[in-house]
PDB file of N, CA and C in Angstrom:
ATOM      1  N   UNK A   1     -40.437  19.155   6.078  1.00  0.00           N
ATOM      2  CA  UNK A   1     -39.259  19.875   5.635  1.00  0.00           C
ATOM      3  C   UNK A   1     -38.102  19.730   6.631  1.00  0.00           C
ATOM      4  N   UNK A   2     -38.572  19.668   8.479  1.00  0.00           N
ATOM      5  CA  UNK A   2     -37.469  19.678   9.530  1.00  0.00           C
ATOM      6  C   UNK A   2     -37.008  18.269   9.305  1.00  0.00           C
ATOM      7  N   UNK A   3     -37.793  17.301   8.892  1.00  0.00           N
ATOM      8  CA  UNK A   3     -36.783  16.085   8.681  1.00  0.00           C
ATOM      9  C   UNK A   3     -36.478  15.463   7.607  1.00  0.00           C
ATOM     10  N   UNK A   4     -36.544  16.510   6.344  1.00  0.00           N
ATOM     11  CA  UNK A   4     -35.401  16.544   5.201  1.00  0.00           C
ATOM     12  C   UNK A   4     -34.223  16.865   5.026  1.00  0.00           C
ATOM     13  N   UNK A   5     -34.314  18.199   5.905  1.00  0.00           N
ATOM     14  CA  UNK A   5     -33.272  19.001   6.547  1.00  0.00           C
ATOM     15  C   UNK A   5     -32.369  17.938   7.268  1.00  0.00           C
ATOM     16  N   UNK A   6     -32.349  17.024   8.104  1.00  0.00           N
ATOM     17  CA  UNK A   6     -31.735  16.570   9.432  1.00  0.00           C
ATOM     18  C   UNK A   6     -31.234  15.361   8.571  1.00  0.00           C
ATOM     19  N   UNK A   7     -32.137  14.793   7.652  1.00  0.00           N
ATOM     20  CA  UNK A   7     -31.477  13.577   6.683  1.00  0.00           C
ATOM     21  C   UNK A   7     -30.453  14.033   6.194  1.00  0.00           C
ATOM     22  N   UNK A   8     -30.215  15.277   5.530  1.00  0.00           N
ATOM     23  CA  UNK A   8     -29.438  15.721   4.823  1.00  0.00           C
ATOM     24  C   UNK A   8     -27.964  16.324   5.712  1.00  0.00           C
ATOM     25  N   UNK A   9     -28.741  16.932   6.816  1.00  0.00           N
ATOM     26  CA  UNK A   9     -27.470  17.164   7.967  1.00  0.00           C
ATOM     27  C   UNK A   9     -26.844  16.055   8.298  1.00  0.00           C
ATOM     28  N   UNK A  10     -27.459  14.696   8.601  1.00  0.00           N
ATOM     29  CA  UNK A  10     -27.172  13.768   9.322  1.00  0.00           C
ATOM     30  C   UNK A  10     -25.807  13.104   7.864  1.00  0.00           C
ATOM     31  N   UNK A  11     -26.642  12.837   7.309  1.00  0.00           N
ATOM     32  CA  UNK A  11     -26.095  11.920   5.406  1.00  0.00           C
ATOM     33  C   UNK A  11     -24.571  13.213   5.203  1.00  0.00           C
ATOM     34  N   UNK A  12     -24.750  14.589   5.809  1.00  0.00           N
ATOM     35  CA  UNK A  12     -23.189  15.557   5.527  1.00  0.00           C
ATOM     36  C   UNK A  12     -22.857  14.953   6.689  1.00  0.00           C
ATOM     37  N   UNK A  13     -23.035  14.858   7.588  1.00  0.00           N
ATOM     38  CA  UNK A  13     -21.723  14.768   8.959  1.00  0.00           C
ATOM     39  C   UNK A  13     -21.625  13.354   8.538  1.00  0.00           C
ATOM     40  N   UNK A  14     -21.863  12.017   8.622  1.00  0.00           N
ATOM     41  CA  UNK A  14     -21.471  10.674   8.210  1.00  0.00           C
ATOM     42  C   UNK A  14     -20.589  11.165   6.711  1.00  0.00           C
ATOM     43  N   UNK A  15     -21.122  11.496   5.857  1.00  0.00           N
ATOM     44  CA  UNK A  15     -19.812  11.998   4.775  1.00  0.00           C
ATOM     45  C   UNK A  15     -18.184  12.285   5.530  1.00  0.00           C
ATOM     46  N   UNK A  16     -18.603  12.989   5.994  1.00  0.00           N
ATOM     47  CA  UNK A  16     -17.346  14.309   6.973  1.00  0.00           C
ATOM     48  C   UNK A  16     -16.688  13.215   7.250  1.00  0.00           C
ATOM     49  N   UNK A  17     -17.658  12.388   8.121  1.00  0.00           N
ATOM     50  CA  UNK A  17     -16.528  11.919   9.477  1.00  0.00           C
ATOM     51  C   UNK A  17     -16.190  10.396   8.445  1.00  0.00           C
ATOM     52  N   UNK A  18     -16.270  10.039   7.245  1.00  0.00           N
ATOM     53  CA  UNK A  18     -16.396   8.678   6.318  1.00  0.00           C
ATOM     54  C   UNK A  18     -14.503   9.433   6.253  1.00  0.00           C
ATOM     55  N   UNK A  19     -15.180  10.682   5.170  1.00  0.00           N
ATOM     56  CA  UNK A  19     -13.641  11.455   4.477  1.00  0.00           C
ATOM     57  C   UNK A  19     -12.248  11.383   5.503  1.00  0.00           C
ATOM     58  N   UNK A  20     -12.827  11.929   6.891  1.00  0.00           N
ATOM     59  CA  UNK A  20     -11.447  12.158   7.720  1.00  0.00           C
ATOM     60  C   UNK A  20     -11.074  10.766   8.293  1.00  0.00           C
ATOM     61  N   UNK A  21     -11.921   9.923   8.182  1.00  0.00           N
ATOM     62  CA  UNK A  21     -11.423   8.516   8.586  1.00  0.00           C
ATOM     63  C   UNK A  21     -10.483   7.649   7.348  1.00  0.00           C
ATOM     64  N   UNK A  22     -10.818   8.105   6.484  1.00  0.00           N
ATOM     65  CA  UNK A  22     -10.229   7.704   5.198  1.00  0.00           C
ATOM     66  C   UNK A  22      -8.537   8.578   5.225  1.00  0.00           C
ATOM     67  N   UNK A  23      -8.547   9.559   5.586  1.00  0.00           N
ATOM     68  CA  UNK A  23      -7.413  10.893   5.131  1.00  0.00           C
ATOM     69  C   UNK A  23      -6.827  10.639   6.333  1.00  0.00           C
ATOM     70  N   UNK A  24      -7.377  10.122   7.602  1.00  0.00           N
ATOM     71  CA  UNK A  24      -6.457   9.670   8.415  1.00  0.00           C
ATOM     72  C   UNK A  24      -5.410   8.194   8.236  1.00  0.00           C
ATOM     73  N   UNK A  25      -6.643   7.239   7.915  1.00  0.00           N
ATOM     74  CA  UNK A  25      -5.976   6.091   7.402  1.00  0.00           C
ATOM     75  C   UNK A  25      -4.951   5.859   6.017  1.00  0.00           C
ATOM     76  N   UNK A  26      -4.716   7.225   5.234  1.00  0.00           N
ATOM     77  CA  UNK A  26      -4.062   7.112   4.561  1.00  0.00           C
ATOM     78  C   UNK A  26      -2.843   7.770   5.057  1.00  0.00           C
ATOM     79  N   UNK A  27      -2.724   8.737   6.079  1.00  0.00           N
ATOM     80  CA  UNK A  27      -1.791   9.270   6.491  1.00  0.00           C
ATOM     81  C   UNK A  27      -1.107   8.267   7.751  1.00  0.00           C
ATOM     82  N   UNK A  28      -1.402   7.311   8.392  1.00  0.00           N
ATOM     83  CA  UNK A  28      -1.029   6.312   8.750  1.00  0.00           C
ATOM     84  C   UNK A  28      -0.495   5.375   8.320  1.00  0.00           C
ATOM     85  N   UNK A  29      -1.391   4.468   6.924  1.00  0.00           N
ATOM     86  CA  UNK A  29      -0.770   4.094   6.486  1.00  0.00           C
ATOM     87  C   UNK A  29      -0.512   4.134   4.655  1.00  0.00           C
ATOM     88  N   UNK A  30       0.339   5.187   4.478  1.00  0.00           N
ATOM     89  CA  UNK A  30      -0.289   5.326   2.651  1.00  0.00           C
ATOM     90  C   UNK A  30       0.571   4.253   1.789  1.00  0.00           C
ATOM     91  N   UNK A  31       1.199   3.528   2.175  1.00  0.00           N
ATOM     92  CA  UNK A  31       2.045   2.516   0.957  1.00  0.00           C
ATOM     93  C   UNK A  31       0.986   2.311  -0.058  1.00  0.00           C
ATOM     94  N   UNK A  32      -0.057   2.137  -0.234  1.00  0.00           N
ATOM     95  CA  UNK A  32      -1.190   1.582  -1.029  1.00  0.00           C
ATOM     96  C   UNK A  32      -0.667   2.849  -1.981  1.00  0.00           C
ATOM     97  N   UNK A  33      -0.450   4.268  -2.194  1.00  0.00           N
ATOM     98  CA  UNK A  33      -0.169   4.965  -2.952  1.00  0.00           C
ATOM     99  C   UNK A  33       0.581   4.771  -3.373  1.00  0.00           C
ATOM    100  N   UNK A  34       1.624   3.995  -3.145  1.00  0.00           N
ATOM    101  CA  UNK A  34       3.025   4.240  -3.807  1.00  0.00           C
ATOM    102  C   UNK A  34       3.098   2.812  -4.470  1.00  0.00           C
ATOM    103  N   UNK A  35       3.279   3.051  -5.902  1.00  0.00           N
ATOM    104  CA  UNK A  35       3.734   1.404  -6.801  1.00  0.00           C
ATOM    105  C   UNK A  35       4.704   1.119  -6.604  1.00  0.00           C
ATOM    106  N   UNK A  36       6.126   1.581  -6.311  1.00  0.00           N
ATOM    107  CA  UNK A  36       7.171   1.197  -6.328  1.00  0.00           C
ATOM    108  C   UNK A  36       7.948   1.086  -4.801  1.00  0.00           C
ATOM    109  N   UNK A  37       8.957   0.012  -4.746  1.00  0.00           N
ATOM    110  CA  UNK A  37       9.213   0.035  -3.554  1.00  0.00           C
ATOM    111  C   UNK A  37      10.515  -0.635  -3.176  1.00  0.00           C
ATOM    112  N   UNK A  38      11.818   0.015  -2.666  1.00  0.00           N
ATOM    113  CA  UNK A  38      13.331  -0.210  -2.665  1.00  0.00           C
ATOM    114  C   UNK A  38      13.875  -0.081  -0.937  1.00  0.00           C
ATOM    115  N   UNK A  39      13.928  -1.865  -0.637  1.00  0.00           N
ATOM    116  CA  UNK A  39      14.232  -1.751   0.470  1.00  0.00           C
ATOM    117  C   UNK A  39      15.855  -2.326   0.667  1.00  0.00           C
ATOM    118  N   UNK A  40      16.615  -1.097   1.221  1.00  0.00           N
ATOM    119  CA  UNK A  40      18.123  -1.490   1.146  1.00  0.00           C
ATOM    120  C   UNK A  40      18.789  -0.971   2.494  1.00  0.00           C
ATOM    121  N   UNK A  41      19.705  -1.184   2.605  1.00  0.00           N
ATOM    122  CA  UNK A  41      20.300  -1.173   4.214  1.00  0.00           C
ATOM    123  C   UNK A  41      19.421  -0.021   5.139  1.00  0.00           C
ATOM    124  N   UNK A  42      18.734  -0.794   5.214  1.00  0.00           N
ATOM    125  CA  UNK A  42      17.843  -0.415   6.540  1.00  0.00           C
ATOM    126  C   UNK A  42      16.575   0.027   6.317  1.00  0.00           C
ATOM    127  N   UNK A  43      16.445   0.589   4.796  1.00  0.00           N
ATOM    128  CA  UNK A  43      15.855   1.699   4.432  1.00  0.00           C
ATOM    129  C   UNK A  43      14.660   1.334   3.835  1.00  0.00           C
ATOM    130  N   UNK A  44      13.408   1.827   3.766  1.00  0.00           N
ATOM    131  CA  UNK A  44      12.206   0.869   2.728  1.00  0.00           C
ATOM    132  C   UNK A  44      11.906   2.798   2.037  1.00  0.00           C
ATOM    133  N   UNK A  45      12.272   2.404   1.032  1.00  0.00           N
ATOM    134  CA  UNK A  45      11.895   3.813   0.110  1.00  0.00           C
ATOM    135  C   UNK A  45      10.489   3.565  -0.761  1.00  0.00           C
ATOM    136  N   UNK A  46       9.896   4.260  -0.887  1.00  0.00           N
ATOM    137  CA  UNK A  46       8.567   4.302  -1.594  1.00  0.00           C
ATOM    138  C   UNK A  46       8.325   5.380  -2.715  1.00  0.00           C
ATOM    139  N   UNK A  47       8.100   4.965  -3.720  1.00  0.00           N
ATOM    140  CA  UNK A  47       7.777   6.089  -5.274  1.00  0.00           C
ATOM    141  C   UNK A  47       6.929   5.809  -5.798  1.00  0.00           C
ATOM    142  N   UNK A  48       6.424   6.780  -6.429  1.00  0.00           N
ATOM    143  CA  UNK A  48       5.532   6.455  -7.827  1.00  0.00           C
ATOM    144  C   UNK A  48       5.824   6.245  -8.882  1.00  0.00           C
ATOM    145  N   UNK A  49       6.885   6.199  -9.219  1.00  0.00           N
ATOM    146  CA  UNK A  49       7.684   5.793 -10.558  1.00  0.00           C
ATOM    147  C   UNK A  49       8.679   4.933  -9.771  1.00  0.00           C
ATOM    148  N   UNK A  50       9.363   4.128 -10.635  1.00  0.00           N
ATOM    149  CA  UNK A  50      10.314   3.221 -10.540  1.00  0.00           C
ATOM    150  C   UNK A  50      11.963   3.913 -10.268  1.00  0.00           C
ATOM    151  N   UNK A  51      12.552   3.186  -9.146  1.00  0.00           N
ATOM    152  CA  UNK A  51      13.487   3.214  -7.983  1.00  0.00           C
ATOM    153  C   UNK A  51      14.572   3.167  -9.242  1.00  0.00           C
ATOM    154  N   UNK A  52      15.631   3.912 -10.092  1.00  0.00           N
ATOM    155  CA  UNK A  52      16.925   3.443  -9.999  1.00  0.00           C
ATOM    156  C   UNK A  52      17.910   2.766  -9.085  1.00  0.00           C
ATOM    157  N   UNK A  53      18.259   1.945  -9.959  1.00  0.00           N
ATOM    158  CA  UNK A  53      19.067   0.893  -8.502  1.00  0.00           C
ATOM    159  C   UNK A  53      19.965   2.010  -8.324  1.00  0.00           C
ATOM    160  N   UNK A  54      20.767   3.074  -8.657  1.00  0.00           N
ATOM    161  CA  UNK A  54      21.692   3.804  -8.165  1.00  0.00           C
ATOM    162  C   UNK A  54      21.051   4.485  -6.822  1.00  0.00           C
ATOM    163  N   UNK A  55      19.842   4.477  -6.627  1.00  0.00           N
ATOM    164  CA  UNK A  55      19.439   4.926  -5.474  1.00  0.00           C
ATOM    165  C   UNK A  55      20.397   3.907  -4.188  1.00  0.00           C
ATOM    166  N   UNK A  56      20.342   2.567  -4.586  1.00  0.00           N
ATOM    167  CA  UNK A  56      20.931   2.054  -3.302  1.00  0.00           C
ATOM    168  C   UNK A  56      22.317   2.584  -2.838  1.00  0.00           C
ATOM    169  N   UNK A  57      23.136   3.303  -3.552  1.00  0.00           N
ATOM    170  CA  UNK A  57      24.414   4.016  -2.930  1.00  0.00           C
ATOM    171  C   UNK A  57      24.112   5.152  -1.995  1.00  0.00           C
ATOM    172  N   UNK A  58      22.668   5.758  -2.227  1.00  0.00           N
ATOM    173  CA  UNK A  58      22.312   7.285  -1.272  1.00  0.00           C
ATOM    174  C   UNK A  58      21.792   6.416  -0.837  1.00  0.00           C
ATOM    175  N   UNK A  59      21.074   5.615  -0.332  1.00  0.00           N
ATOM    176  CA  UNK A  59      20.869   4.826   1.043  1.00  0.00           C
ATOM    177  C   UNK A  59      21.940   4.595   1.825  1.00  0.00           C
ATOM    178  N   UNK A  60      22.549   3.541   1.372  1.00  0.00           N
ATOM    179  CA  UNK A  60      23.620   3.169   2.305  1.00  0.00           C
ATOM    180  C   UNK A  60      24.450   4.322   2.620  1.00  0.00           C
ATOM    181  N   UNK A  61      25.032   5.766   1.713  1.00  0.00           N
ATOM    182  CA  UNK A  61      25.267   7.070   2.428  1.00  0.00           C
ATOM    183  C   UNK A  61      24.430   7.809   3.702  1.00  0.00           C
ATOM    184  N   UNK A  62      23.206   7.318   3.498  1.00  0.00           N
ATOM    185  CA  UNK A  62      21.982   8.374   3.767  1.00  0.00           C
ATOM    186  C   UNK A  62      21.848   7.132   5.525  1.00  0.00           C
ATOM    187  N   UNK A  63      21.906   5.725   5.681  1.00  0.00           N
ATOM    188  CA  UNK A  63      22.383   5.058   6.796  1.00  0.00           C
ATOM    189  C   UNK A  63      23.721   4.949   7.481  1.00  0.00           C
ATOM    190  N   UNK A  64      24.416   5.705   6.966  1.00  0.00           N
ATOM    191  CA  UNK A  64      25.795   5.922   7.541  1.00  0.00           C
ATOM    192  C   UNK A  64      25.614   7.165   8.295  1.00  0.00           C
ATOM    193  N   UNK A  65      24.751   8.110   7.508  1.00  0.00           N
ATOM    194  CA  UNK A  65      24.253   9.409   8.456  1.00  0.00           C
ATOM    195  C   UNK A  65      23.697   8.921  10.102  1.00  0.00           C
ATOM    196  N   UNK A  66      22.433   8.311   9.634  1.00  0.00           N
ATOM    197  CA  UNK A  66      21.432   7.983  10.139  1.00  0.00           C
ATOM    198  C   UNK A  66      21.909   7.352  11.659  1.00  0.00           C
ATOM    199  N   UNK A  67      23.194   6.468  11.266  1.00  0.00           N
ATOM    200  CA  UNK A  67      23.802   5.802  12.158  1.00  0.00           C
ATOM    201  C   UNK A  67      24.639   6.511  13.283  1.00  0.00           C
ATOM    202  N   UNK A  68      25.085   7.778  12.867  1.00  0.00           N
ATOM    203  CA  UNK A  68      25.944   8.247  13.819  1.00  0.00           C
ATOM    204  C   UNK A  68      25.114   9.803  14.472  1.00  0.00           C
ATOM    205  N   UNK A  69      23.642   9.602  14.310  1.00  0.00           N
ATOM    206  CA  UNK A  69      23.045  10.437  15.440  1.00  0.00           C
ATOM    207  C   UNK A  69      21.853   9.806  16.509  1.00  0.00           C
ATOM    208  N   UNK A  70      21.642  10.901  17.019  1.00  0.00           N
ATOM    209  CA  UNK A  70      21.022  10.421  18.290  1.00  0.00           C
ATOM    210  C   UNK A  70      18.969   9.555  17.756  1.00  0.00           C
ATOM    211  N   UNK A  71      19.163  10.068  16.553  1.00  0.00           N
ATOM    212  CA  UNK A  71      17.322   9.687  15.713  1.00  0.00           C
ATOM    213  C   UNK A  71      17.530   8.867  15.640  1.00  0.00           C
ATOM    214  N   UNK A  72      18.769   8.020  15.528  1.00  0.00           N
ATOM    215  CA  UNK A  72      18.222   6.186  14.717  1.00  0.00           C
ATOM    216  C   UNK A  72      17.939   5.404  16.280  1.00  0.00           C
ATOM    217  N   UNK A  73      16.781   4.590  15.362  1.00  0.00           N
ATOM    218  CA  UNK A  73      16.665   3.448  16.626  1.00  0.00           C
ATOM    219  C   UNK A  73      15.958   2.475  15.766  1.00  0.00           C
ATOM    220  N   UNK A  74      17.400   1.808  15.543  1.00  0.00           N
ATOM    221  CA  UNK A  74      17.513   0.010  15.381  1.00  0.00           C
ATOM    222  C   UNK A  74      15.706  -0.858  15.193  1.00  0.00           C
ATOM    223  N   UNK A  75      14.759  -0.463  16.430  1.00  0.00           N
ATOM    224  CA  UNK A  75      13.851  -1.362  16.545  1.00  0.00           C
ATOM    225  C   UNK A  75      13.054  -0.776  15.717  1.00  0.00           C
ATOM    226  N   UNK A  76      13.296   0.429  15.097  1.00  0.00           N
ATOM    227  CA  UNK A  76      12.338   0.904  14.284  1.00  0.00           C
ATOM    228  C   UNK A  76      12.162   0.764  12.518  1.00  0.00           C
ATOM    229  N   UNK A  77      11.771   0.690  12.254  1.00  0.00           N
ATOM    230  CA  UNK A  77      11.910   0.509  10.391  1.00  0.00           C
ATOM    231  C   UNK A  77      11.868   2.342  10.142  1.00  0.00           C
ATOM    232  N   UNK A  78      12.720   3.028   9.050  1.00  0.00           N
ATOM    233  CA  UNK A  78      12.761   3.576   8.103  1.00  0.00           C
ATOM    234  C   UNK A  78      12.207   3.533   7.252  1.00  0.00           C
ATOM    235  N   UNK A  79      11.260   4.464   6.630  1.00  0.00           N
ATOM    236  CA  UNK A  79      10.036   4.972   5.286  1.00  0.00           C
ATOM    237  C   UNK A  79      10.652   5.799   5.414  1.00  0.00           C
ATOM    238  N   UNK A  80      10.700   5.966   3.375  1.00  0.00           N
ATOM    239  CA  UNK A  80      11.068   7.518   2.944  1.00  0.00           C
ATOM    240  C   UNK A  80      10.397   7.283   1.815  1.00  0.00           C
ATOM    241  N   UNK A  81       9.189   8.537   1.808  1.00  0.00           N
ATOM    242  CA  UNK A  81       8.641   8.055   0.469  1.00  0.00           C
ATOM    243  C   UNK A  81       8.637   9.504  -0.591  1.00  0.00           C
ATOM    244  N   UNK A  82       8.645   9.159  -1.484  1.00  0.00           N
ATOM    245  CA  UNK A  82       9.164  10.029  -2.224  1.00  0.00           C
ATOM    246  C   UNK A  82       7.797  10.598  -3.537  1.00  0.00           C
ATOM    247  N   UNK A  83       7.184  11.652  -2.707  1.00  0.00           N
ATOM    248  CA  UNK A  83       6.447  12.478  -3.133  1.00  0.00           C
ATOM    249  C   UNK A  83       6.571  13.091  -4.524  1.00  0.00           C
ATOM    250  N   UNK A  84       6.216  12.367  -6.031  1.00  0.00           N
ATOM    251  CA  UNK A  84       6.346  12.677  -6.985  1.00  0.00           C
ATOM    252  C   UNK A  84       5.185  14.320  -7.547  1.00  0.00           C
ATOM    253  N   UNK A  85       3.935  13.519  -7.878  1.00  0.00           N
ATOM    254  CA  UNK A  85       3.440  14.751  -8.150  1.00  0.00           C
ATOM    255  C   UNK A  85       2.767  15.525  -6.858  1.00  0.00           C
ATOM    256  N   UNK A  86       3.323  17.271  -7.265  1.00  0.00           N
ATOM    257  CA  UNK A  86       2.614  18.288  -6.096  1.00  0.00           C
ATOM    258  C   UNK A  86       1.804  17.832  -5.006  1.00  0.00           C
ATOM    259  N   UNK A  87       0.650  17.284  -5.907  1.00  0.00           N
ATOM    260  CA  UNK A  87      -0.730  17.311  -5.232  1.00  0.00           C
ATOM    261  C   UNK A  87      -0.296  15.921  -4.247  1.00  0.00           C
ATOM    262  N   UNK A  88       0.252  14.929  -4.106  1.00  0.00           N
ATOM    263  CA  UNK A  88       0.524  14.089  -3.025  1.00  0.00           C
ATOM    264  C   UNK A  88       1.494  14.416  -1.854  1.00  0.00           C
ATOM    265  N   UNK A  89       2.373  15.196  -2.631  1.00  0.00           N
ATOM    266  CA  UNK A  89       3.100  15.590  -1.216  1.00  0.00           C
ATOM    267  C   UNK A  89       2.353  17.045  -0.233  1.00  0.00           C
ATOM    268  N   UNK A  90       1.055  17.290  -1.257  1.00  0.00           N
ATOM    269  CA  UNK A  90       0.523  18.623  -0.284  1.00  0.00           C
ATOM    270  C   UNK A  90      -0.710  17.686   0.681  1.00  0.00           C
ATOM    271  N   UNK A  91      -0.766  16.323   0.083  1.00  0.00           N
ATOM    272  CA  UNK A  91      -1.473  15.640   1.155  1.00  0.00           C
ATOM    273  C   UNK A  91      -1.302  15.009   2.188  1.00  0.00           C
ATOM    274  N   UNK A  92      -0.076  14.988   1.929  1.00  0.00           N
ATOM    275  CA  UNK A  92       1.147  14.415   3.446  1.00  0.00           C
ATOM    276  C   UNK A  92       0.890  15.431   4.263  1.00  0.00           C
ATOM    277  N   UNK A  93       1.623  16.835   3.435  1.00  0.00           N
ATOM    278  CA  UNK A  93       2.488  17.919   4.638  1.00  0.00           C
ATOM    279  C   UNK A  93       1.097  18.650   4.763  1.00  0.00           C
ATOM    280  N   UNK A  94       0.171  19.015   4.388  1.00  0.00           N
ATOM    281  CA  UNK A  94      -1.060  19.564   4.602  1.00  0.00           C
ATOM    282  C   UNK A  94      -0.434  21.140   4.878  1.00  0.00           C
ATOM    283  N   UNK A  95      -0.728  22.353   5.656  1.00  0.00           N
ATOM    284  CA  UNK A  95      -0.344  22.960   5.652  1.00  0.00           C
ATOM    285  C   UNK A  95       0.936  23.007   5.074  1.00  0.00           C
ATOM    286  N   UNK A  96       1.789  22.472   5.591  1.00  0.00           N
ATOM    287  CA  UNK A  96       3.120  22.783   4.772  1.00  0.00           C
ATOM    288  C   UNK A  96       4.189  22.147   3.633  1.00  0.00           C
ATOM    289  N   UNK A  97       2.593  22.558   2.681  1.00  0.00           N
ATOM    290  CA  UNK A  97       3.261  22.161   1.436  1.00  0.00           C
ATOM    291  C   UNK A  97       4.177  22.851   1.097  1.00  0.00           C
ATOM    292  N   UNK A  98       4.798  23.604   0.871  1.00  0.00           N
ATOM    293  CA  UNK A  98       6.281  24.670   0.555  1.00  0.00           C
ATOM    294  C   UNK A  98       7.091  24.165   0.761  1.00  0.00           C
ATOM    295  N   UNK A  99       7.157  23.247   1.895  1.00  0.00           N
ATOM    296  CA  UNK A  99       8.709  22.335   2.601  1.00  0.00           C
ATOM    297  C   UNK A  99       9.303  21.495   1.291  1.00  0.00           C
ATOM    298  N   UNK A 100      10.622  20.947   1.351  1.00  0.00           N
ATOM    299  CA  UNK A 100      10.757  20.271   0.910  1.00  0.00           C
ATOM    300  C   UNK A 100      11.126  18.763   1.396  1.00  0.00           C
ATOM    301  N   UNK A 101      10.252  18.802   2.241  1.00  0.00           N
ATOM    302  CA  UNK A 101      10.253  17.182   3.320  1.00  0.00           C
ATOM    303  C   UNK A 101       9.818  17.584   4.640  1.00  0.00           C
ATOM    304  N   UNK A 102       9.280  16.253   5.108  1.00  0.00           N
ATOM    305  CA  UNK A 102       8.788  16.493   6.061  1.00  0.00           C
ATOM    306  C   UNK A 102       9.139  14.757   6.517  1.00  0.00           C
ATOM    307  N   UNK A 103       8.945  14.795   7.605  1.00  0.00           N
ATOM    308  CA  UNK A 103       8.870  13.736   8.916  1.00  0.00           C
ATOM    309  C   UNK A 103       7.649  13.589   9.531  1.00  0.00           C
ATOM    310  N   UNK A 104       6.801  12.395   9.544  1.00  0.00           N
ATOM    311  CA  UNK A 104       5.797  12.823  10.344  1.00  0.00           C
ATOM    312  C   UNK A 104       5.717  11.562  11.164  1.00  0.00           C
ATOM    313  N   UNK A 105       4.621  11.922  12.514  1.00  0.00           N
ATOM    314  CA  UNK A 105       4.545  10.928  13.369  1.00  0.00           C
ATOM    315  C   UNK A 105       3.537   9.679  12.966  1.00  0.00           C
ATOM    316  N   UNK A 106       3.079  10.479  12.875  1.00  0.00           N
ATOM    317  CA  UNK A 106       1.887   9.461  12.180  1.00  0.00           C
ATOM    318  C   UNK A 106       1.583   7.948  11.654  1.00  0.00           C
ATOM    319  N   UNK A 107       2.722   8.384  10.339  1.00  0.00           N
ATOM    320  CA  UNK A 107       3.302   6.857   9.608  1.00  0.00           C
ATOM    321  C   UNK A 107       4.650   6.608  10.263  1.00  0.00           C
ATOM    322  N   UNK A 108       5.168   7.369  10.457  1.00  0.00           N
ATOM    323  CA  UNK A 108       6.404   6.843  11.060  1.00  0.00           C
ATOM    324  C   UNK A 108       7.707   6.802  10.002  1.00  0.00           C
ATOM    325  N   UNK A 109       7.682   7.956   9.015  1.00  0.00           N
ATOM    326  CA  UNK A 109       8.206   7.923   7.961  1.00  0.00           C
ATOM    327  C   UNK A 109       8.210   9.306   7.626  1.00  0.00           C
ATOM    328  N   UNK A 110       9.391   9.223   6.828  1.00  0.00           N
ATOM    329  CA  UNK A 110       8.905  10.498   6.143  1.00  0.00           C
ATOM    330  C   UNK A 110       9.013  10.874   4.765  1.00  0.00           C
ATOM    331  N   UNK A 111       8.418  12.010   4.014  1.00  0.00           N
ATOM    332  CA  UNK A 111       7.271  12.122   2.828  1.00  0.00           C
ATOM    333  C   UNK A 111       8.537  13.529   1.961  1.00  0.00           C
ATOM    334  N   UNK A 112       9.373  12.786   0.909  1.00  0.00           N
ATOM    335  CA  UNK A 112       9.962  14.092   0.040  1.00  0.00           C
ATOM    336  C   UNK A 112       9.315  14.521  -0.726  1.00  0.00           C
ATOM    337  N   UNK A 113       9.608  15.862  -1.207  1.00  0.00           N
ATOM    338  CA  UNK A 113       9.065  16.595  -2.481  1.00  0.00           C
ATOM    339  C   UNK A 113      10.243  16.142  -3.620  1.00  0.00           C
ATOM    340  N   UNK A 114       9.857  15.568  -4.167  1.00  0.00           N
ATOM    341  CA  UNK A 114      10.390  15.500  -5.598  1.00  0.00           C
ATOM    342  C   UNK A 114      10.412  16.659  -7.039  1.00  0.00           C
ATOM    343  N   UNK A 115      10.545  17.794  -6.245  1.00  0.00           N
ATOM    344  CA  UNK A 115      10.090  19.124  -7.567  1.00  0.00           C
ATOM    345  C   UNK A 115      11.466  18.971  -7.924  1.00  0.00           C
ATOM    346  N   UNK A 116      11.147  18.981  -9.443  1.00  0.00           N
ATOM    347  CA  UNK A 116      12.354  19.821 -10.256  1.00  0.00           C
ATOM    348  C   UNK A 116      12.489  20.907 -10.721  1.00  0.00           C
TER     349      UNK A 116
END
């Protein structure tokens, strides 16, 4: 019975540590989630539905920002991915799903809520 028990302890912690290796590697790198993808002055945007090209005018607004504070740095690439349904953007912000965006270190990007 003690080493049915320990198979079964052993077979949950390899689960555990399978899941958080997975939930890390997606929070590093999640493009694999996102089908769609609009890269314009400077910017690589990511969705789950398809990019209106009118998006490229709030980029190039949204890099004119970007440009005249102390956050931009040139050697770095820009992700903004754009969190369609709930349940993906509460897997970004984890605790703080309520936000409506977040920045994280992680990917190096950061993750909008798209609620209407």
């Amino acid at each position: 019975m003690r080493a049915r028990l320990k198979s079964w302890l052993r077979r949950g912690a390899v689960s555990v540590a399978v899941l958080a290796a997975l939930y890390l590697l997606v929070l590093v790198y999640p493009q694999p989630l996102f089908a769609h993808e609009l890269n314009h002055a400077g910017i690589r945007l990511h969705a789950t539905t398809p990019i209106p090209d009118a998006m490229r005018a709030s980029l190039e607004r949204a890099r004119l920002r970007l440009d005249r504070t102390s956050l931009y740095d040139p050697a770095r690439s820009t992700h903004v991915f754009i969190c369609e349904p709930r349940w993906l953007f509460a897997l970004f912000a984890r605790q703080n799903y309520r936000v409506g965006g977040i920045a994280d270190w992680a990917g190096g990007g950061a993750c909008v809520s798209a609620r209407k």
